[in-house]
PDB file of N, CA and C in Angstrom:
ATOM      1  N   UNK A   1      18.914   0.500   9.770  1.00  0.00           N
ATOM      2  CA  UNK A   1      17.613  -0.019   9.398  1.00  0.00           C
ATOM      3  C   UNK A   1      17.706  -1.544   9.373  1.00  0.00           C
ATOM      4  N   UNK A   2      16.911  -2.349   9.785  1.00  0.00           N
ATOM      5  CA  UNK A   2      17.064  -3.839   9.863  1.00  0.00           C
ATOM      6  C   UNK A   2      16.592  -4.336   8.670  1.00  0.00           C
ATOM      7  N   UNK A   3      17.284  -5.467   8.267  1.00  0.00           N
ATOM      8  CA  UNK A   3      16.796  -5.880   6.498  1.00  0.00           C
ATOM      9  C   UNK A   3      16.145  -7.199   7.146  1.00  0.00           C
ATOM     10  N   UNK A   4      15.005  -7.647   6.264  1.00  0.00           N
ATOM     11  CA  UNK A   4      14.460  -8.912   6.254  1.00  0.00           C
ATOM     12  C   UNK A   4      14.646  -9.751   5.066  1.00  0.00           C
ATOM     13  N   UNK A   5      15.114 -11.014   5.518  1.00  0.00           N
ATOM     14  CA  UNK A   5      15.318 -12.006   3.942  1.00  0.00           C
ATOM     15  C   UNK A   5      14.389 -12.495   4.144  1.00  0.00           C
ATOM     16  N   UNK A   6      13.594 -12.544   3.078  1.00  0.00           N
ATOM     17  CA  UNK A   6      12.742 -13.558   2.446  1.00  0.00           C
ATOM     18  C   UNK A   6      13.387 -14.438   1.059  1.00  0.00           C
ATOM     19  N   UNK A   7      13.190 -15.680   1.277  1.00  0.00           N
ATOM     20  CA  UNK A   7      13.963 -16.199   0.410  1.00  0.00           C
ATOM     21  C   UNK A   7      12.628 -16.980  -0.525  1.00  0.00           C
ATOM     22  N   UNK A   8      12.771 -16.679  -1.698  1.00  0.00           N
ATOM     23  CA  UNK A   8      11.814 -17.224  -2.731  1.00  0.00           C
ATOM     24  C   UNK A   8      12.576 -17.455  -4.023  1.00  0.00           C
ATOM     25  N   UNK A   9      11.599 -18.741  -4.504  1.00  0.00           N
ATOM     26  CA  UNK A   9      11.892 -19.476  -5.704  1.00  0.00           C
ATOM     27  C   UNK A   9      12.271 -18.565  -6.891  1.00  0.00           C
ATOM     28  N   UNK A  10      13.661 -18.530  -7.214  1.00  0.00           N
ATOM     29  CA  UNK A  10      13.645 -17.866  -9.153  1.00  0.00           C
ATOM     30  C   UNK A  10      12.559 -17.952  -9.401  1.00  0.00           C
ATOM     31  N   UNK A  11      11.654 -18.881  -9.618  1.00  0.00           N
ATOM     32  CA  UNK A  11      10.639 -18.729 -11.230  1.00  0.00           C
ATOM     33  C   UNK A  11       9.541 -17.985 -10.344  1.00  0.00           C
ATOM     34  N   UNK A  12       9.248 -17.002  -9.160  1.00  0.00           N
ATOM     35  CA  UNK A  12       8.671 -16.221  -8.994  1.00  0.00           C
ATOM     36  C   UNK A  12       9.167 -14.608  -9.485  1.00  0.00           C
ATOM     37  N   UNK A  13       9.673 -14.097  -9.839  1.00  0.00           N
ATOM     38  CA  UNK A  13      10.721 -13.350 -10.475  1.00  0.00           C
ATOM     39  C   UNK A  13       9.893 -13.555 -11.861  1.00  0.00           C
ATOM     40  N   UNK A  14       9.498 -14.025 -12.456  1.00  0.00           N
ATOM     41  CA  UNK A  14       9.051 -14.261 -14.100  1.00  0.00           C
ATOM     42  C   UNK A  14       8.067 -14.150 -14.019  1.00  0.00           C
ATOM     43  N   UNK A  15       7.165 -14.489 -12.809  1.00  0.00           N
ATOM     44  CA  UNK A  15       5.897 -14.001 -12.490  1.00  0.00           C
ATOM     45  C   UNK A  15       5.402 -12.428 -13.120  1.00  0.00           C
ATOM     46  N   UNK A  16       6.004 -12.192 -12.307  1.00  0.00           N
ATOM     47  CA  UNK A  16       6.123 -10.818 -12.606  1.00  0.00           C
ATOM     48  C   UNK A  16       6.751  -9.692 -13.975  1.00  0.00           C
ATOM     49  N   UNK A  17       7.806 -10.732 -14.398  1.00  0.00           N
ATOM     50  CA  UNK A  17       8.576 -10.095 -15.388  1.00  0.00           C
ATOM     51  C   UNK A  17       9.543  -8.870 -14.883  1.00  0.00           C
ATOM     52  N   UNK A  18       9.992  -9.375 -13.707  1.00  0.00           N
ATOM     53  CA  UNK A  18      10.961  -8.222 -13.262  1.00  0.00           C
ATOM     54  C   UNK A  18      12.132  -8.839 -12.158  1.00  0.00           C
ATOM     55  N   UNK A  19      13.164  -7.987 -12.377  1.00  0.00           N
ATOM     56  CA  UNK A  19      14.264  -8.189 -11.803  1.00  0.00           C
ATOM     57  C   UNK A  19      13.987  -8.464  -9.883  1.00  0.00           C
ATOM     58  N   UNK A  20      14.902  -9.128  -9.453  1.00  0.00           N
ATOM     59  CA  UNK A  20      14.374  -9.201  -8.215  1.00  0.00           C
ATOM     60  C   UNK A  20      14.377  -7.767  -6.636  1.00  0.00           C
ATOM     61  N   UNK A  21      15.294  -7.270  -7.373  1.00  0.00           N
ATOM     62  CA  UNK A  21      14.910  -5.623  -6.769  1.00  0.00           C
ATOM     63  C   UNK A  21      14.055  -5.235  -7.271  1.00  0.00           C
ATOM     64  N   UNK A  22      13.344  -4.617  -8.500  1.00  0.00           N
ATOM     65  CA  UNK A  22      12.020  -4.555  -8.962  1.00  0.00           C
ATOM     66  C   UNK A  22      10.873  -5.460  -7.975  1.00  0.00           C
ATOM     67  N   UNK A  23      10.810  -6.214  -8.532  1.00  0.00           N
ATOM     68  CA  UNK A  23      10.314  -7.818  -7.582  1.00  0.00           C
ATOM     69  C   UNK A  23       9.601  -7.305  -5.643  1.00  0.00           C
ATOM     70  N   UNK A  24      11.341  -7.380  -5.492  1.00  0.00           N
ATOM     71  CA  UNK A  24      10.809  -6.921  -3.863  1.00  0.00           C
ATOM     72  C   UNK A  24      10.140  -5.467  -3.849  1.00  0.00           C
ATOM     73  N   UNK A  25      10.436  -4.453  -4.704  1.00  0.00           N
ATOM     74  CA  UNK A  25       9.819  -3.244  -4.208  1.00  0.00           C
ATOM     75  C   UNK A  25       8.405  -3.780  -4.445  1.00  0.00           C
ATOM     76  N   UNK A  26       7.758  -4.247  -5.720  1.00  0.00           N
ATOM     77  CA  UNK A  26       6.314  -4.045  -6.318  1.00  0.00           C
ATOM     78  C   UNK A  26       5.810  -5.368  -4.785  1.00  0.00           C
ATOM     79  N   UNK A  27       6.457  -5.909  -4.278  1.00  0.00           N
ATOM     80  CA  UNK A  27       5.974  -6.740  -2.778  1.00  0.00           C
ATOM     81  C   UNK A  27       5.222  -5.657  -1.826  1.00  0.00           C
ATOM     82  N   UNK A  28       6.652  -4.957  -1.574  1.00  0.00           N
ATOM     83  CA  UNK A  28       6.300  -3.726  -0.177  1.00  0.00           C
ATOM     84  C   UNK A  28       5.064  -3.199  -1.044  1.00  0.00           C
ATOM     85  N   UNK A  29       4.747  -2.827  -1.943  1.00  0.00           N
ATOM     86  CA  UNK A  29       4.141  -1.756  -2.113  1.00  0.00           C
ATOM     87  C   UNK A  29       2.660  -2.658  -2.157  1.00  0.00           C
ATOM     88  N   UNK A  30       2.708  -3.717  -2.791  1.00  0.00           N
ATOM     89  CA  UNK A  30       1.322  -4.512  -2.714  1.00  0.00           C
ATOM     90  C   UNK A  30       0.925  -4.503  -1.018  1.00  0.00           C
ATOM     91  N   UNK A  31       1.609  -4.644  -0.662  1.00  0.00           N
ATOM     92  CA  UNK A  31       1.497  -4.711   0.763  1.00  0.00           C
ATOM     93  C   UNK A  31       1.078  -4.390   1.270  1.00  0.00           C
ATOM     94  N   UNK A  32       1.705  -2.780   1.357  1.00  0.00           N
ATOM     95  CA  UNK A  32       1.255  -1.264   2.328  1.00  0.00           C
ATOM     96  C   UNK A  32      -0.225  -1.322   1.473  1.00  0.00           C
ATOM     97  N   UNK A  33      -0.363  -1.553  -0.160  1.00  0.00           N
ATOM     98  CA  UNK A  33      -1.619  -0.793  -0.619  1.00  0.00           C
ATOM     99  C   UNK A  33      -2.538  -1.776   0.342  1.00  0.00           C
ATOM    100  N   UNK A  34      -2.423  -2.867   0.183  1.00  0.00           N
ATOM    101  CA  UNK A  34      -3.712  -4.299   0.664  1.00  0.00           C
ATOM    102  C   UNK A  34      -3.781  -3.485   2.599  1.00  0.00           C
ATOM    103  N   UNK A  35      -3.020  -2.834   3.245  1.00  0.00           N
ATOM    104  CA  UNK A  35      -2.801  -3.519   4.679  1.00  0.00           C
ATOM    105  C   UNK A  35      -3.336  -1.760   4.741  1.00  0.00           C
ATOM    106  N   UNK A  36      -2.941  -1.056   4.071  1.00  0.00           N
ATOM    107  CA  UNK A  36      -4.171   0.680   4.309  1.00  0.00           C
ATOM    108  C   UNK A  36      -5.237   0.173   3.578  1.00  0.00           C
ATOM    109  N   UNK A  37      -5.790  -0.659   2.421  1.00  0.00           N
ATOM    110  CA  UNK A  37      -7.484  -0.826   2.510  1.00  0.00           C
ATOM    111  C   UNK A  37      -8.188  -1.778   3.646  1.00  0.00           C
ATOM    112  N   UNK A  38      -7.245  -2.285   4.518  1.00  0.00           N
ATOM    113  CA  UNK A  38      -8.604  -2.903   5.305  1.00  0.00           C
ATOM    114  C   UNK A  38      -8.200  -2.058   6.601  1.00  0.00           C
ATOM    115  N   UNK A  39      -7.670  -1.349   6.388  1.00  0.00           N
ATOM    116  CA  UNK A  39      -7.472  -0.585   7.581  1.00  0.00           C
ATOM    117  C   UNK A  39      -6.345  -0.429   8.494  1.00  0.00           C
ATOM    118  N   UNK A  40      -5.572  -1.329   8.096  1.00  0.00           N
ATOM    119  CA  UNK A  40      -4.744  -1.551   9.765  1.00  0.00           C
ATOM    120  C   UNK A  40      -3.467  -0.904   9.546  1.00  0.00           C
ATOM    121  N   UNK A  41      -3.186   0.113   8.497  1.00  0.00           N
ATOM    122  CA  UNK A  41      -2.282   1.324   8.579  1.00  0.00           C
ATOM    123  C   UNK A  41      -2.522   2.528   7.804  1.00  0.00           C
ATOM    124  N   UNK A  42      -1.988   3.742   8.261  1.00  0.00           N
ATOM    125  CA  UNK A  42      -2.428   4.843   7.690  1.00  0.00           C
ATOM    126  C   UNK A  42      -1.752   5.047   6.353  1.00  0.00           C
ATOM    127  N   UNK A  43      -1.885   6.219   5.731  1.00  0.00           N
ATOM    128  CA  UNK A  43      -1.488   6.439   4.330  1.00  0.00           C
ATOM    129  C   UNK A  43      -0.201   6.288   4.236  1.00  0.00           C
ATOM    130  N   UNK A  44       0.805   7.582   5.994  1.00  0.00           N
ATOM    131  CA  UNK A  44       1.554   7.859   6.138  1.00  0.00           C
ATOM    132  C   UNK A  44       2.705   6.439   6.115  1.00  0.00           C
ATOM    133  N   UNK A  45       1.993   5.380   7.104  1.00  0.00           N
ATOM    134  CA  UNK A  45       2.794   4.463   7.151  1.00  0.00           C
ATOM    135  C   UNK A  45       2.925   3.623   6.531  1.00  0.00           C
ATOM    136  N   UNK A  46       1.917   3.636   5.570  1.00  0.00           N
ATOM    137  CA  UNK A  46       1.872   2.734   4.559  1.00  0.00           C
ATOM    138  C   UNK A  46       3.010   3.442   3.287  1.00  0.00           C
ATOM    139  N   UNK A  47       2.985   4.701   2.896  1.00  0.00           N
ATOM    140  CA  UNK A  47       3.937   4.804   1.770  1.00  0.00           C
ATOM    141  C   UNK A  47       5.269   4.695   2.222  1.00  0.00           C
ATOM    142  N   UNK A  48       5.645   4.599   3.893  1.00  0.00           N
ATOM    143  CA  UNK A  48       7.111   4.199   4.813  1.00  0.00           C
ATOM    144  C   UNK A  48       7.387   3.024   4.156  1.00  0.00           C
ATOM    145  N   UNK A  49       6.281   2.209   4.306  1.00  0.00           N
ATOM    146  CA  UNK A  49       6.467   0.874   4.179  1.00  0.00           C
ATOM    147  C   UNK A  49       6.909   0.410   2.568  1.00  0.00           C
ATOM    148  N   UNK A  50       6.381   1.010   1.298  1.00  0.00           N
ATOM    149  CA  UNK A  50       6.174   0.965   0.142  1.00  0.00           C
ATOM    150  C   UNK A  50       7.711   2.092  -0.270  1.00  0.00           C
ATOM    151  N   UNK A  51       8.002   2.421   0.727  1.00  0.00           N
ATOM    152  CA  UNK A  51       9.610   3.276   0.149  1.00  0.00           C
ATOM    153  C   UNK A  51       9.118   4.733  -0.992  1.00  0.00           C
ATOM    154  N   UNK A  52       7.749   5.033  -0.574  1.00  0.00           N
ATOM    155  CA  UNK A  52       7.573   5.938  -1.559  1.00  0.00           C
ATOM    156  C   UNK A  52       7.076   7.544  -0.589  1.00  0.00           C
ATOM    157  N   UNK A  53       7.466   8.579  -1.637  1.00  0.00           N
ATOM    158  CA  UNK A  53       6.386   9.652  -0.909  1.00  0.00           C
ATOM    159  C   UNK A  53       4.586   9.418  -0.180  1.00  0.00           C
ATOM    160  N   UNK A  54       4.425   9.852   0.241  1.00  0.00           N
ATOM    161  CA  UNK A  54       2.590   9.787   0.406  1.00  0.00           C
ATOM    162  C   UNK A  54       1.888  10.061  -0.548  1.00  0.00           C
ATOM    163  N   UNK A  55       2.830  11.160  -1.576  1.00  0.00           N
ATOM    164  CA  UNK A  55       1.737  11.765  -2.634  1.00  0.00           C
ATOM    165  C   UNK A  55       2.183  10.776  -3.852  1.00  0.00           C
ATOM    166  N   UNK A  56       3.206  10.153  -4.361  1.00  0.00           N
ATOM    167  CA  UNK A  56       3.701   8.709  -4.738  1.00  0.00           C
ATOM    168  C   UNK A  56       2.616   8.075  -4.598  1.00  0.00           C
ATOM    169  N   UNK A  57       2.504   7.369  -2.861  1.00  0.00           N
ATOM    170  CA  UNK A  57       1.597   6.322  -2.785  1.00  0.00           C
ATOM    171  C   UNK A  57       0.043   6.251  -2.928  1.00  0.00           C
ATOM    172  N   UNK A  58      -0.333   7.752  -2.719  1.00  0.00           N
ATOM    173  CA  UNK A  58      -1.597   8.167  -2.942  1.00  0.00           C
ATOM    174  C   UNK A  58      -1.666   7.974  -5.082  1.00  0.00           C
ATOM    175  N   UNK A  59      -0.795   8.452  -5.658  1.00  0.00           N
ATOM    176  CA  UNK A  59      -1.286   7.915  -6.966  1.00  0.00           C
ATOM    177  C   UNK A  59      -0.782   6.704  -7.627  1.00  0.00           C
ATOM    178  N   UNK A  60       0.204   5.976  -6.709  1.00  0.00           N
ATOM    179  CA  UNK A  60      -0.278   4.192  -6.368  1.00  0.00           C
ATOM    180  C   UNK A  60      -1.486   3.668  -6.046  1.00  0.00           C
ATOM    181  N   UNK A  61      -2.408   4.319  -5.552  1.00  0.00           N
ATOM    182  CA  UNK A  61      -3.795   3.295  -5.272  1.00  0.00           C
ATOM    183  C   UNK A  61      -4.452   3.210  -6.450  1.00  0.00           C
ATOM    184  N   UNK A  62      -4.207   4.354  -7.178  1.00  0.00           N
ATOM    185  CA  UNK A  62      -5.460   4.255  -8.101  1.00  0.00           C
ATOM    186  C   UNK A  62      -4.820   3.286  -9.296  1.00  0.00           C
ATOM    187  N   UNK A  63      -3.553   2.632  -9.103  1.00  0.00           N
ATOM    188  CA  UNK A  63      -3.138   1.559  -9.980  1.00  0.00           C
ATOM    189  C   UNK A  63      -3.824   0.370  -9.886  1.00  0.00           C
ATOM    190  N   UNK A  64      -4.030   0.862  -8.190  1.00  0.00           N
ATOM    191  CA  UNK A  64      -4.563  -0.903  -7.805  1.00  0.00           C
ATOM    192  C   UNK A  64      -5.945  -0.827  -7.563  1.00  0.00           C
ATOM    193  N   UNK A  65      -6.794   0.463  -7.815  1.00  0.00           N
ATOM    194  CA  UNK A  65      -8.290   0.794  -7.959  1.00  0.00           C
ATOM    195  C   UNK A  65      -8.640   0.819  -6.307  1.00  0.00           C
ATOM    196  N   UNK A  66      -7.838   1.430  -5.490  1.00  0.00           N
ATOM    197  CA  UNK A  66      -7.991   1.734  -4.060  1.00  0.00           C
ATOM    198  C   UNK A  66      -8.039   2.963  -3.900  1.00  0.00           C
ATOM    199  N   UNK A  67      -9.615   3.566  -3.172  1.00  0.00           N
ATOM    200  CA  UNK A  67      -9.907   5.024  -3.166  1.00  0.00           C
ATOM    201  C   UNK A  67      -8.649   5.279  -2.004  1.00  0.00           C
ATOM    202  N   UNK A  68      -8.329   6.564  -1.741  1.00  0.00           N
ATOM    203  CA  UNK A  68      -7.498   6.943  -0.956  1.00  0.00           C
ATOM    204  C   UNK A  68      -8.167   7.082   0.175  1.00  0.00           C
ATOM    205  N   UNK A  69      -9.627   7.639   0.298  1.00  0.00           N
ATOM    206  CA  UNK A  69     -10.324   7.732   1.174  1.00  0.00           C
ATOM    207  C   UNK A  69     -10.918   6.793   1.872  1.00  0.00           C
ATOM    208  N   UNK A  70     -10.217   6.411   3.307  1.00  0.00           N
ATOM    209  CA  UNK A  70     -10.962   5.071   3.750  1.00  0.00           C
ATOM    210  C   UNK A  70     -12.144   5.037   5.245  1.00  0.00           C
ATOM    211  N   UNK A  71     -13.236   5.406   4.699  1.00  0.00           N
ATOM    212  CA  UNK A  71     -13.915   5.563   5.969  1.00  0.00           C
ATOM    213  C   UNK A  71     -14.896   4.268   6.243  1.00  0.00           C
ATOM    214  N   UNK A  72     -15.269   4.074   7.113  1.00  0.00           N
ATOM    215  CA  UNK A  72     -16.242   2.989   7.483  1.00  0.00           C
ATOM    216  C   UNK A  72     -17.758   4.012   7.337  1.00  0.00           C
ATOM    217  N   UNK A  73     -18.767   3.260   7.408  1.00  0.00           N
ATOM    218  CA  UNK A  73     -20.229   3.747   7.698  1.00  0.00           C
ATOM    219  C   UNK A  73     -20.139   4.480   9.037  1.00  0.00           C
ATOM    220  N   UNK A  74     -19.620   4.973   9.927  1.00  0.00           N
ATOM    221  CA  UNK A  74     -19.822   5.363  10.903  1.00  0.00           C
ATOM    222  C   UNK A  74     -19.233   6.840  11.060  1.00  0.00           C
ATOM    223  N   UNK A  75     -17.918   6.300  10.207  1.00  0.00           N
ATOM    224  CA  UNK A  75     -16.827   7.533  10.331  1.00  0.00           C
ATOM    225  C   UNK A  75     -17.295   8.227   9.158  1.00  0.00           C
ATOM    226  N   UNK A  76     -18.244   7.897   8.257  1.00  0.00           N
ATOM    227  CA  UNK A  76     -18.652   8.900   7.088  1.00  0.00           C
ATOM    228  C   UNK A  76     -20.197   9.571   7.988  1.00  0.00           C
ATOM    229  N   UNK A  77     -20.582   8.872   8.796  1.00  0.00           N
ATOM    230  CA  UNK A  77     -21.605   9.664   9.173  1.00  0.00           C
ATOM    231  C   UNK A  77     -20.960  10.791   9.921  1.00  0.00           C
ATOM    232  N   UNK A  78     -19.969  10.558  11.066  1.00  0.00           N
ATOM    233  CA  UNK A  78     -19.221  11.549  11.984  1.00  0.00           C
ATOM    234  C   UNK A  78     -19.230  13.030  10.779  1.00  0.00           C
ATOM    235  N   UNK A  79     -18.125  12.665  10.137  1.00  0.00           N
ATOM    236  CA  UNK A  79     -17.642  13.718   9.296  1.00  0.00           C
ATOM    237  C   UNK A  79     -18.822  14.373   8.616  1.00  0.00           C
ATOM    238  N   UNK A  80     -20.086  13.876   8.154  1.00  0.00           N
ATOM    239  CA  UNK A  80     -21.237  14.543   7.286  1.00  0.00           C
ATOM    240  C   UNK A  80     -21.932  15.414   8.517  1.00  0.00           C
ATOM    241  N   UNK A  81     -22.154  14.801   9.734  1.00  0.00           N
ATOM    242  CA  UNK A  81     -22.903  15.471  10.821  1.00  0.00           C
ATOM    243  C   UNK A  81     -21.913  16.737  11.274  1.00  0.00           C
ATOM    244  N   UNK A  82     -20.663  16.842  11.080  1.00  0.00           N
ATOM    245  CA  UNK A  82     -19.944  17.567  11.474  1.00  0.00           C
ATOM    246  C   UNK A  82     -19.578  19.210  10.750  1.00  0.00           C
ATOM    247  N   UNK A  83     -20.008  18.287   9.279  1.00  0.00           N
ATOM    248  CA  UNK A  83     -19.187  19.198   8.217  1.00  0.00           C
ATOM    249  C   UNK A  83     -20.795  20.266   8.496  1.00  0.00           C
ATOM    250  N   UNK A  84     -21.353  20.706   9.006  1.00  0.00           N
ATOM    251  CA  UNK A  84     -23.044  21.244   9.189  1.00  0.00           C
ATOM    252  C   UNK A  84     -22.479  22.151   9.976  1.00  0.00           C
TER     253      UNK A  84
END
């Protein structure tokens, strides 16, 4: 698996109030949650990304007040015309 350094200031670490393994996980996971609400990854790849199960990351959103369900106006019409 390829590792990425990001190198950041100690007094970001206090930010948070957590160790810097703590630190980097609550990163990935802000991450995957912000980058599946605007769309540009699925649940699946987003809890890859966040190091967690799907069903984990699915009751991660509602920490961060992100419905799990992400449809646009178009794709909620598809599915309502369909579900008939």
């Amino acid at each position: 698996m390829p590792k990425v350094n990001v190198d950041l200031p100690t007094t970001v670490f206090s930010a948070l109030r957590k160790e810097p393994k703590d630190f980097v996980n609550e990163m990935r996971l802000a991450a995957a949650v912000k980058w599946y609400e605007i769309g540009e990854i699925s649940q699946e790849k987003a809890a890859e990304i966040a190091g967690l199960t799907r069903s984990e990351f699915l009751i991660s959103l509602a920490r961060f007040k992100i419905d799990f369900v992400q449809y646009d106006k178009n794709e909620l019409n598809d599915e309502l015309m369909n579900a008939n």
